[in-house]
C-alpha atoms as a PDB file:
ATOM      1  CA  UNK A   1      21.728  -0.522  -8.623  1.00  0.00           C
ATOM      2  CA  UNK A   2      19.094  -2.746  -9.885  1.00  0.00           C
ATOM      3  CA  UNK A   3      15.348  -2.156  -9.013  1.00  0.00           C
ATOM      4  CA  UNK A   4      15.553  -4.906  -6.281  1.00  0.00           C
ATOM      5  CA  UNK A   5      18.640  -3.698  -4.755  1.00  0.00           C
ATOM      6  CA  UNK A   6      17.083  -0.473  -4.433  1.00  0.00           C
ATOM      7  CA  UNK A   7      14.465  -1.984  -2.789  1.00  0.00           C
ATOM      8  CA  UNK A   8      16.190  -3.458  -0.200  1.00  0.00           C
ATOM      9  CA  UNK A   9      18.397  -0.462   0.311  1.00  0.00           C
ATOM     10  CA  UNK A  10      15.348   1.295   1.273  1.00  0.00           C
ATOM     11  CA  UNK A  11      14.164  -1.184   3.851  1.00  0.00           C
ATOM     12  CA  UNK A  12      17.468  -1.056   5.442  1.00  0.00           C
ATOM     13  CA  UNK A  13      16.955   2.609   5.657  1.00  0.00           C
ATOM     14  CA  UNK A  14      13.572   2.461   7.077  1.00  0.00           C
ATOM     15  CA  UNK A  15      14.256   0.053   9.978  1.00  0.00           C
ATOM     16  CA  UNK A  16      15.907   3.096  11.838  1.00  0.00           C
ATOM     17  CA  UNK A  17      12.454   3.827  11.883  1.00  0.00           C
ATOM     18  CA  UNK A  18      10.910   1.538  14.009  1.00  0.00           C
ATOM     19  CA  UNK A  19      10.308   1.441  17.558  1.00  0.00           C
ATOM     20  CA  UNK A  20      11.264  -1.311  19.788  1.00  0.00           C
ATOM     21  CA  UNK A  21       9.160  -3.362  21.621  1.00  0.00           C
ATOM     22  CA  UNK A  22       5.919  -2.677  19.275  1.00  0.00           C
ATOM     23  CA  UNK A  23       3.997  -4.633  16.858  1.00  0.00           C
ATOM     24  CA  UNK A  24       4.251  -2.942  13.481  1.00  0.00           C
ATOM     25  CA  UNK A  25       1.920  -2.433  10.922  1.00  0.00           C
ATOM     26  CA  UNK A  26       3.329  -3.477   7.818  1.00  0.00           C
ATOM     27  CA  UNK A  27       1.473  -3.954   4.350  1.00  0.00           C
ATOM     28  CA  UNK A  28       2.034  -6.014   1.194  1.00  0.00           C
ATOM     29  CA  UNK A  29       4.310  -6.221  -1.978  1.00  0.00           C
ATOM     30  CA  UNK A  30       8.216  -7.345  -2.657  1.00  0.00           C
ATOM     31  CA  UNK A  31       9.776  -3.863  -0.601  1.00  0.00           C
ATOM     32  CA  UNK A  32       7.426  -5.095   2.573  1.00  0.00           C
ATOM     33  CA  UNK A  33       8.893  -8.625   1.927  1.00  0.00           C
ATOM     34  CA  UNK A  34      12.894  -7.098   1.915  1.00  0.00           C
ATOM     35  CA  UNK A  35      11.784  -5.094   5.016  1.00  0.00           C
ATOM     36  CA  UNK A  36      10.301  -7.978   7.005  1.00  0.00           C
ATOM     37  CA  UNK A  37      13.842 -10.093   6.308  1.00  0.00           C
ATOM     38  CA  UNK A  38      16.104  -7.110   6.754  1.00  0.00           C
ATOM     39  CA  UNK A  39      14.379  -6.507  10.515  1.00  0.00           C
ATOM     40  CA  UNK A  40      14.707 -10.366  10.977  1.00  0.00           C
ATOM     41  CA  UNK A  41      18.540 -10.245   9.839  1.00  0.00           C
ATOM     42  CA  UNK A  42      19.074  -6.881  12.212  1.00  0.00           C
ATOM     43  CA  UNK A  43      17.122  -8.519  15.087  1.00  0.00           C
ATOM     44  CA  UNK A  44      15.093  -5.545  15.427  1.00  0.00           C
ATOM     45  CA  UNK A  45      13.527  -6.189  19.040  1.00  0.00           C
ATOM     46  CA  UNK A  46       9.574  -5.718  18.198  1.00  0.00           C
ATOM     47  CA  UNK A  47       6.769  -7.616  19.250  1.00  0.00           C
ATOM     48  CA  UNK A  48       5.635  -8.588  16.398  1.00  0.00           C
ATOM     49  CA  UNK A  49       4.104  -7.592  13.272  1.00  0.00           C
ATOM     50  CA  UNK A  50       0.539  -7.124  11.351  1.00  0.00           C
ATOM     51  CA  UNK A  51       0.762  -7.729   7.935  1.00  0.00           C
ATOM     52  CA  UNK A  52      -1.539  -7.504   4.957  1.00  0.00           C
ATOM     53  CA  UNK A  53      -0.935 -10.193   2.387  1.00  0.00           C
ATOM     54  CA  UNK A  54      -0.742 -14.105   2.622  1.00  0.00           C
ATOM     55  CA  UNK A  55       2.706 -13.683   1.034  1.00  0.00           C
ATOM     56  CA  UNK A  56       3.877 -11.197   3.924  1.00  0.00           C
ATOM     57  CA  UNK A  57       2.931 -13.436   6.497  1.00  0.00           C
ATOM     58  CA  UNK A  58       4.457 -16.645   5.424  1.00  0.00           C
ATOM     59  CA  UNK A  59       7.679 -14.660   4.701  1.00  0.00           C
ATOM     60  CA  UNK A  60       7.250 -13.260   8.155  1.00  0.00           C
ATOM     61  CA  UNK A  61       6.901 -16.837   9.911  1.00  0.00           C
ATOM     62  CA  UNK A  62       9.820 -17.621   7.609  1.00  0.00           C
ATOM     63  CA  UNK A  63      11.934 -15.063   9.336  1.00  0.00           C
ATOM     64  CA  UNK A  64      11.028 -16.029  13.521  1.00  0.00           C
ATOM     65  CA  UNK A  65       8.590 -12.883  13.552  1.00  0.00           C
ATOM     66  CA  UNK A  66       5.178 -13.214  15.541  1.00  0.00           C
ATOM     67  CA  UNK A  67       2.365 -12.339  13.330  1.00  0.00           C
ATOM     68  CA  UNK A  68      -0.650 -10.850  15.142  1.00  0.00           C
ATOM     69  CA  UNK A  69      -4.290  -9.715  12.970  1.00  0.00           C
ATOM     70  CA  UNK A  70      -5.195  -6.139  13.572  1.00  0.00           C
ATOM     71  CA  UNK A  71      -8.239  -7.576  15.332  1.00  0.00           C
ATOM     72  CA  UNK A  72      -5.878  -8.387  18.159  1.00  0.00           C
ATOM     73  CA  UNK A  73      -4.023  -5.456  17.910  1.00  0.00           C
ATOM     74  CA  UNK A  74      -5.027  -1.721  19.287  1.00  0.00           C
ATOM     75  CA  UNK A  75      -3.635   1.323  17.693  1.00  0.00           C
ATOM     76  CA  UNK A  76      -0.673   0.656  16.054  1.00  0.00           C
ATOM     77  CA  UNK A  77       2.465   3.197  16.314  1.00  0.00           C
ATOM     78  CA  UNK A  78       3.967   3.175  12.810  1.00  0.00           C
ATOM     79  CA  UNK A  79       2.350   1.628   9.460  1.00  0.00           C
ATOM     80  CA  UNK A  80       4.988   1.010   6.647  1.00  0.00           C
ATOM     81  CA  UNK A  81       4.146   0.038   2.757  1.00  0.00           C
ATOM     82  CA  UNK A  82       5.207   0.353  -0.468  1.00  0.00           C
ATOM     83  CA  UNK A  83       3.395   1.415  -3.359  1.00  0.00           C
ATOM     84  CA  UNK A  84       2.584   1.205  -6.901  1.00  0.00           C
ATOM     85  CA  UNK A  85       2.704   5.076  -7.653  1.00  0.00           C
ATOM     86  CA  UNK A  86       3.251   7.743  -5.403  1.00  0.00           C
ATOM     87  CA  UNK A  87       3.214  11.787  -6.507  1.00  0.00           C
ATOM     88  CA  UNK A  88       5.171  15.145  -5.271  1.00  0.00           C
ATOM     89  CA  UNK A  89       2.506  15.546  -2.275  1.00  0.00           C
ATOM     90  CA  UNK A  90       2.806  12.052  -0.895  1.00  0.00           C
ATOM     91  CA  UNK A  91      -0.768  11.122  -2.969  1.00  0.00           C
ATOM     92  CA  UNK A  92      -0.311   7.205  -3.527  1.00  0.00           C
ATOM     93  CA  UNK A  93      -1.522   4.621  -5.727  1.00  0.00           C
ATOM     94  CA  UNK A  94      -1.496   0.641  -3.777  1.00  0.00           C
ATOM     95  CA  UNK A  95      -3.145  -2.207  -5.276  1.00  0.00           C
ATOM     96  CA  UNK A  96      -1.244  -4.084  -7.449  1.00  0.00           C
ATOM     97  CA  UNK A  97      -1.030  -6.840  -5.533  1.00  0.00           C
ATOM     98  CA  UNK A  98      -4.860  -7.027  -4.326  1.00  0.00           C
ATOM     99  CA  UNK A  99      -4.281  -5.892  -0.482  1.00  0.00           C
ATOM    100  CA  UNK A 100      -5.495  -2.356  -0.805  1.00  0.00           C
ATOM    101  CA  UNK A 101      -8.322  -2.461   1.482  1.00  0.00           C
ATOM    102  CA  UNK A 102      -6.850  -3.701   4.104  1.00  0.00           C
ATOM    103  CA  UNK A 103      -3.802  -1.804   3.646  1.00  0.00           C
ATOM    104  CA  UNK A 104      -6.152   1.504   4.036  1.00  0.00           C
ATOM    105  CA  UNK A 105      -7.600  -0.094   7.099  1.00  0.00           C
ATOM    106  CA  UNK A 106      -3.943  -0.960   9.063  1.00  0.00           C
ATOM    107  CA  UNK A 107      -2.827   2.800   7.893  1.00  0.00           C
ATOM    108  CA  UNK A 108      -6.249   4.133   9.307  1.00  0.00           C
ATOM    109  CA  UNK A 109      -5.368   2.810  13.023  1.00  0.00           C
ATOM    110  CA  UNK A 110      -1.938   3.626  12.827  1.00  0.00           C
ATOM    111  CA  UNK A 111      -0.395   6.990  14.227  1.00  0.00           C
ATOM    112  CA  UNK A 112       2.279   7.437  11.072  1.00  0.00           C
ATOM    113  CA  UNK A 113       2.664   5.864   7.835  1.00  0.00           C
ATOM    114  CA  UNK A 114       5.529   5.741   5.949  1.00  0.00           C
ATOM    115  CA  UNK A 115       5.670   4.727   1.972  1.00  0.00           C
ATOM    116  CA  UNK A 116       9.287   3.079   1.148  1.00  0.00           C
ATOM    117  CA  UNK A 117       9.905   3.178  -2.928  1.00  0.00           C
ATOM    118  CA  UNK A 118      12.881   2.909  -5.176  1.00  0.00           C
ATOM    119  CA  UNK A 119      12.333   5.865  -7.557  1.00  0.00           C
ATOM    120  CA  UNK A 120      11.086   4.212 -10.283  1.00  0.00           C
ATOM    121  CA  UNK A 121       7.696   4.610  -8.517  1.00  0.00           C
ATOM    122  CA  UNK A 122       7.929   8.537  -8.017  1.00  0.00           C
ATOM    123  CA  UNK A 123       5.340  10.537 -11.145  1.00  0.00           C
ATOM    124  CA  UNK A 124       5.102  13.817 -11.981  1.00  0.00           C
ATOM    125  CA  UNK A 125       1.249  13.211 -12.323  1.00  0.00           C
ATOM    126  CA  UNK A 126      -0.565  10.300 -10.129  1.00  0.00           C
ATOM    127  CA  UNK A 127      -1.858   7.305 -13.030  1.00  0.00           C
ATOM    128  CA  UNK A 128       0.846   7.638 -15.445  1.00  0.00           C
ATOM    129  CA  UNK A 129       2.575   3.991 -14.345  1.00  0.00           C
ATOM    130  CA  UNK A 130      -0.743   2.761 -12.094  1.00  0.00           C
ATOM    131  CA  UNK A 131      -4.625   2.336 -12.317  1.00  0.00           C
ATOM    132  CA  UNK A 132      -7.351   2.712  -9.655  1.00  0.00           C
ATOM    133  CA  UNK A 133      -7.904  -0.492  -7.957  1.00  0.00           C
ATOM    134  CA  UNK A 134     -10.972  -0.958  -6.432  1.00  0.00           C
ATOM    135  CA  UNK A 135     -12.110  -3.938  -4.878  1.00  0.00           C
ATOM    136  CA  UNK A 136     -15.558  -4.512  -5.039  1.00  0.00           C
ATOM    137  CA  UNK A 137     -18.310  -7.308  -3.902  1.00  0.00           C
ATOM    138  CA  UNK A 138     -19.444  -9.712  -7.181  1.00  0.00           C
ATOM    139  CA  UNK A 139     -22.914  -8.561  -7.462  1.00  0.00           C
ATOM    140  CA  UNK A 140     -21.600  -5.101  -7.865  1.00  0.00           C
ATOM    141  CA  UNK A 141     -19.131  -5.121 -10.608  1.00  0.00           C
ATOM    142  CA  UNK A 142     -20.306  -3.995 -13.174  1.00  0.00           C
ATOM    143  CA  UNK A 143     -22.786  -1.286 -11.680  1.00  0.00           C
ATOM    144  CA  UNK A 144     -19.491   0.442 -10.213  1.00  0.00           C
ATOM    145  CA  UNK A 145     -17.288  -0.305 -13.412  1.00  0.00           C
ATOM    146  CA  UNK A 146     -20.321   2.130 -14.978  1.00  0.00           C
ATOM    147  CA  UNK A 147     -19.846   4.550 -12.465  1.00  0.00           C
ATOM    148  CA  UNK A 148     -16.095   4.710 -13.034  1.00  0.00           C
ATOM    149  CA  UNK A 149     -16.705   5.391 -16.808  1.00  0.00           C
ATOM    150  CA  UNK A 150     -18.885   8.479 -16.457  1.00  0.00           C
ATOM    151  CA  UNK A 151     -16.431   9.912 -14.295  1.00  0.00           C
ATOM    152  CA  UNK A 152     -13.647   8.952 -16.869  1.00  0.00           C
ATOM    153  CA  UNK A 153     -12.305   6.001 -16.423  1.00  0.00           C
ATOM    154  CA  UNK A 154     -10.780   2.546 -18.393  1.00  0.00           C
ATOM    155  CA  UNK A 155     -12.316  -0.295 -16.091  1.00  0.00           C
ATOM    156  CA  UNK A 156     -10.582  -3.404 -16.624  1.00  0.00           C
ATOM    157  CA  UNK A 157     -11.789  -6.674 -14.761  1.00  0.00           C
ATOM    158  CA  UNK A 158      -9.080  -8.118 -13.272  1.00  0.00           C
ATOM    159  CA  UNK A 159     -10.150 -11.459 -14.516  1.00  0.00           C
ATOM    160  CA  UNK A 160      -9.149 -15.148 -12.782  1.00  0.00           C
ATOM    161  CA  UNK A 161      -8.061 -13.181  -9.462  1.00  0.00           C
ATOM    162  CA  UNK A 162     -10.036 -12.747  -5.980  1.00  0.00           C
ATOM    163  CA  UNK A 163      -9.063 -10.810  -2.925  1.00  0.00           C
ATOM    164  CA  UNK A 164      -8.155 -12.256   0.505  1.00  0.00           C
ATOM    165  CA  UNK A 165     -11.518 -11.175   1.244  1.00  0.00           C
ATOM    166  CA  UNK A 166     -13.440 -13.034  -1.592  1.00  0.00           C
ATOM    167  CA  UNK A 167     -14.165 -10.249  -3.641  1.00  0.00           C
ATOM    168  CA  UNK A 168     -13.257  -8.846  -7.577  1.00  0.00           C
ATOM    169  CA  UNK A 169     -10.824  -6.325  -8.289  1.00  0.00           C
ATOM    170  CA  UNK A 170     -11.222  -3.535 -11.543  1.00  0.00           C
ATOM    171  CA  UNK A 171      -8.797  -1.480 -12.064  1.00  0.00           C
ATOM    172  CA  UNK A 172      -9.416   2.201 -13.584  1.00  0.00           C
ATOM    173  CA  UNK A 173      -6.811   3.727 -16.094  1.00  0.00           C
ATOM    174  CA  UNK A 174      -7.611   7.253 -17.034  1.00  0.00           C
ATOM    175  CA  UNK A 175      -9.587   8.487 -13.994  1.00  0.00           C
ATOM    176  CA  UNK A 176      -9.099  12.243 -13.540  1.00  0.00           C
ATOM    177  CA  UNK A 177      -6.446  12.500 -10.650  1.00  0.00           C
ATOM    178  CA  UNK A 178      -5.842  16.103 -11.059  1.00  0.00           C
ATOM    179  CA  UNK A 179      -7.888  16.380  -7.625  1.00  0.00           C
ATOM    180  CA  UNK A 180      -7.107  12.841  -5.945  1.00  0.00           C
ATOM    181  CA  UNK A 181      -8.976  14.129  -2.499  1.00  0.00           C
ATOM    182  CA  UNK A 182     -11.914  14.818  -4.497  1.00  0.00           C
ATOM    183  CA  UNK A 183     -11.502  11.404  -6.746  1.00  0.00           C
ATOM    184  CA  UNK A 184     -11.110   9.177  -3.022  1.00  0.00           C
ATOM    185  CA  UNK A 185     -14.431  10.906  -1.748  1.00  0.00           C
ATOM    186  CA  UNK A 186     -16.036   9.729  -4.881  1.00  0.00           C
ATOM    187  CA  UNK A 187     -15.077   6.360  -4.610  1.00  0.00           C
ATOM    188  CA  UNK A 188     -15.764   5.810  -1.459  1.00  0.00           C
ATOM    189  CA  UNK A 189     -19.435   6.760  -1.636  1.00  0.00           C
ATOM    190  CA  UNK A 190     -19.656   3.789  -4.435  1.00  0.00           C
ATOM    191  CA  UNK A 191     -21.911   1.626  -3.472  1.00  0.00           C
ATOM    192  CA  UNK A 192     -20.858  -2.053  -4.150  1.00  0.00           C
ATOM    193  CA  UNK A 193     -16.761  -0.413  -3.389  1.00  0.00           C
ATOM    194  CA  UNK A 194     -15.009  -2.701  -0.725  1.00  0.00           C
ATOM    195  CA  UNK A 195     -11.911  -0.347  -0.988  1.00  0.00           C
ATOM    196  CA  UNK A 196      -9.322   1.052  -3.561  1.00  0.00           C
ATOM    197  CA  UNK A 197      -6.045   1.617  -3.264  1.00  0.00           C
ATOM    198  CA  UNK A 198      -6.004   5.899  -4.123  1.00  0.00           C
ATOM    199  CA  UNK A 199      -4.412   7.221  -0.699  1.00  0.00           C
ATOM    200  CA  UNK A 200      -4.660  10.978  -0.990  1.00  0.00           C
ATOM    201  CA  UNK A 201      -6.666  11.726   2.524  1.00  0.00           C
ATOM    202  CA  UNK A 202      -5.059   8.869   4.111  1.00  0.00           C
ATOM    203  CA  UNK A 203      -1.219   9.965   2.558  1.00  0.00           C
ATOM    204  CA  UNK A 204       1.598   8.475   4.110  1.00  0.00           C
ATOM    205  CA  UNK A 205       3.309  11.120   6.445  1.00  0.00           C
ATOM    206  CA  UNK A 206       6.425  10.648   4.936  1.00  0.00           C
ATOM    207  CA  UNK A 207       8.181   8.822   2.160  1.00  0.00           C
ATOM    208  CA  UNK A 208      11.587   7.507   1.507  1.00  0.00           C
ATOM    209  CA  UNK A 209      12.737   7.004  -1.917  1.00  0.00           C
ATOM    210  CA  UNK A 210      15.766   5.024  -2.937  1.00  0.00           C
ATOM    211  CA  UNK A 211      17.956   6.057  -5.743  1.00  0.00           C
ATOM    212  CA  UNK A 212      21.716   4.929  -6.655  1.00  0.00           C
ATOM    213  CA  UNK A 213      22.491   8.656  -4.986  1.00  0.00           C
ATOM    214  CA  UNK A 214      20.904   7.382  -1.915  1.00  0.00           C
ATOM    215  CA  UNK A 215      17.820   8.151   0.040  1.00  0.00           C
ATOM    216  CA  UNK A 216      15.657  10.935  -0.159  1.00  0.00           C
ATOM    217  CA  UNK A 217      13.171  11.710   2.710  1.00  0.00           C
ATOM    218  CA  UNK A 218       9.987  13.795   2.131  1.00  0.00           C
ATOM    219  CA  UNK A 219       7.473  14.593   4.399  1.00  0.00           C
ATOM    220  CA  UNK A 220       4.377  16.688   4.277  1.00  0.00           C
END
């Protein structure tokens, strides 16, 4: 199986998941984007969906499926997203695509989170294959890119990009991530940090991982 058929394997897979009549929390990437067809294609009876990219949604409108903002939304039963990285304990790395921070925020209100990957995105040690990113207002970027060195990391600008919310993105290679917990708490007391996409106290619950052997489900 190729990477992308993996990926949609795995979204078929998850869709068993969902409840009916709901709006689900979904967040960003190409897995999200397979997901958001495959429940279109299955006519999974939802209400609708929140999702975090400007790429999700249009695919989402696409596909016949009502789009709500998590302003107009309450709690939300079941978040699902892919990620960049994701370790043994369920400790994830998001970002790549620039949606971290809200993707933390839709996970936050949402009673379980599952992380859908093909295996290529499994590590034996969380920042092998993914940086840090951490959005962050323009005034501040450099005063928290000199934070993230003295506590060990590679900050690299992402330069000629800006998030949905107007701000910059770094992202960190080579930040200790022997302790993510302890690395999250640090970032979040940054001032000048919007959000970042390390998910270690805000782990998915459980995570299904697609290989040509099939699917794998771990849970904490």
């Amino acid at each position: 199986m190729t990477q992308d058929e993996l990926k949609q394997f795995v979204a078929r897979e998850v869709v068993n998941y969902i409840l009916p009549n709901e709006v689900l929390g979904l967040g960003a990437g190409s897995t999200v984007e397979h997901l958001i067809r495959e429940i279109a294609k299955q006519q999974v009876e939802i209400k609708g969906v929140v999702v975090c990219s400007e790429s999700a949604r249009l695919v989402a409108i696409k596909e016949g499926l009502e789009v709500f903002t998590l302003s107009q939304v309450g709690r939300l039963s079941l978040y699902i997203d892919g990620a960049d990285e994701v370790d043994a304990s369920l400790c994830c790395l998001k970002g790549g695509g620039g949606a971290a921070t809200l993707e933390k925020i839709t996970a936050s209100v949402s009673d379980r989170f599952i992380c859908i990957v093909d295996e290529s995105k499994l590590s034996s040690r969380l920042g092998k294959k993914a940086p840090v990113s951490i959005e962050v207002i323009k005034q501040a970027r450099s005063a928290v890119s000199r934070v993230c060195v003295g506590l060990g990391g590679r900050p690299v600008y992402r330069e000629g990009f800006v998030s949905q919310h107007g701000n910059d993105i770094i992202d960190v290679y080579d930040l200790p991530l022997s302790q993510p917990i302890a690395l999250e708490e640090k970032l979040n007391n940054i001032p000048g940090v919007v959000g970042h996409g390390l998910f270690a106290i805000l782990r998915p619950h459980s995570l299904l991982l697609a290989s040509s052997k099939g699917i794998k489900t771990i849970n904490q």
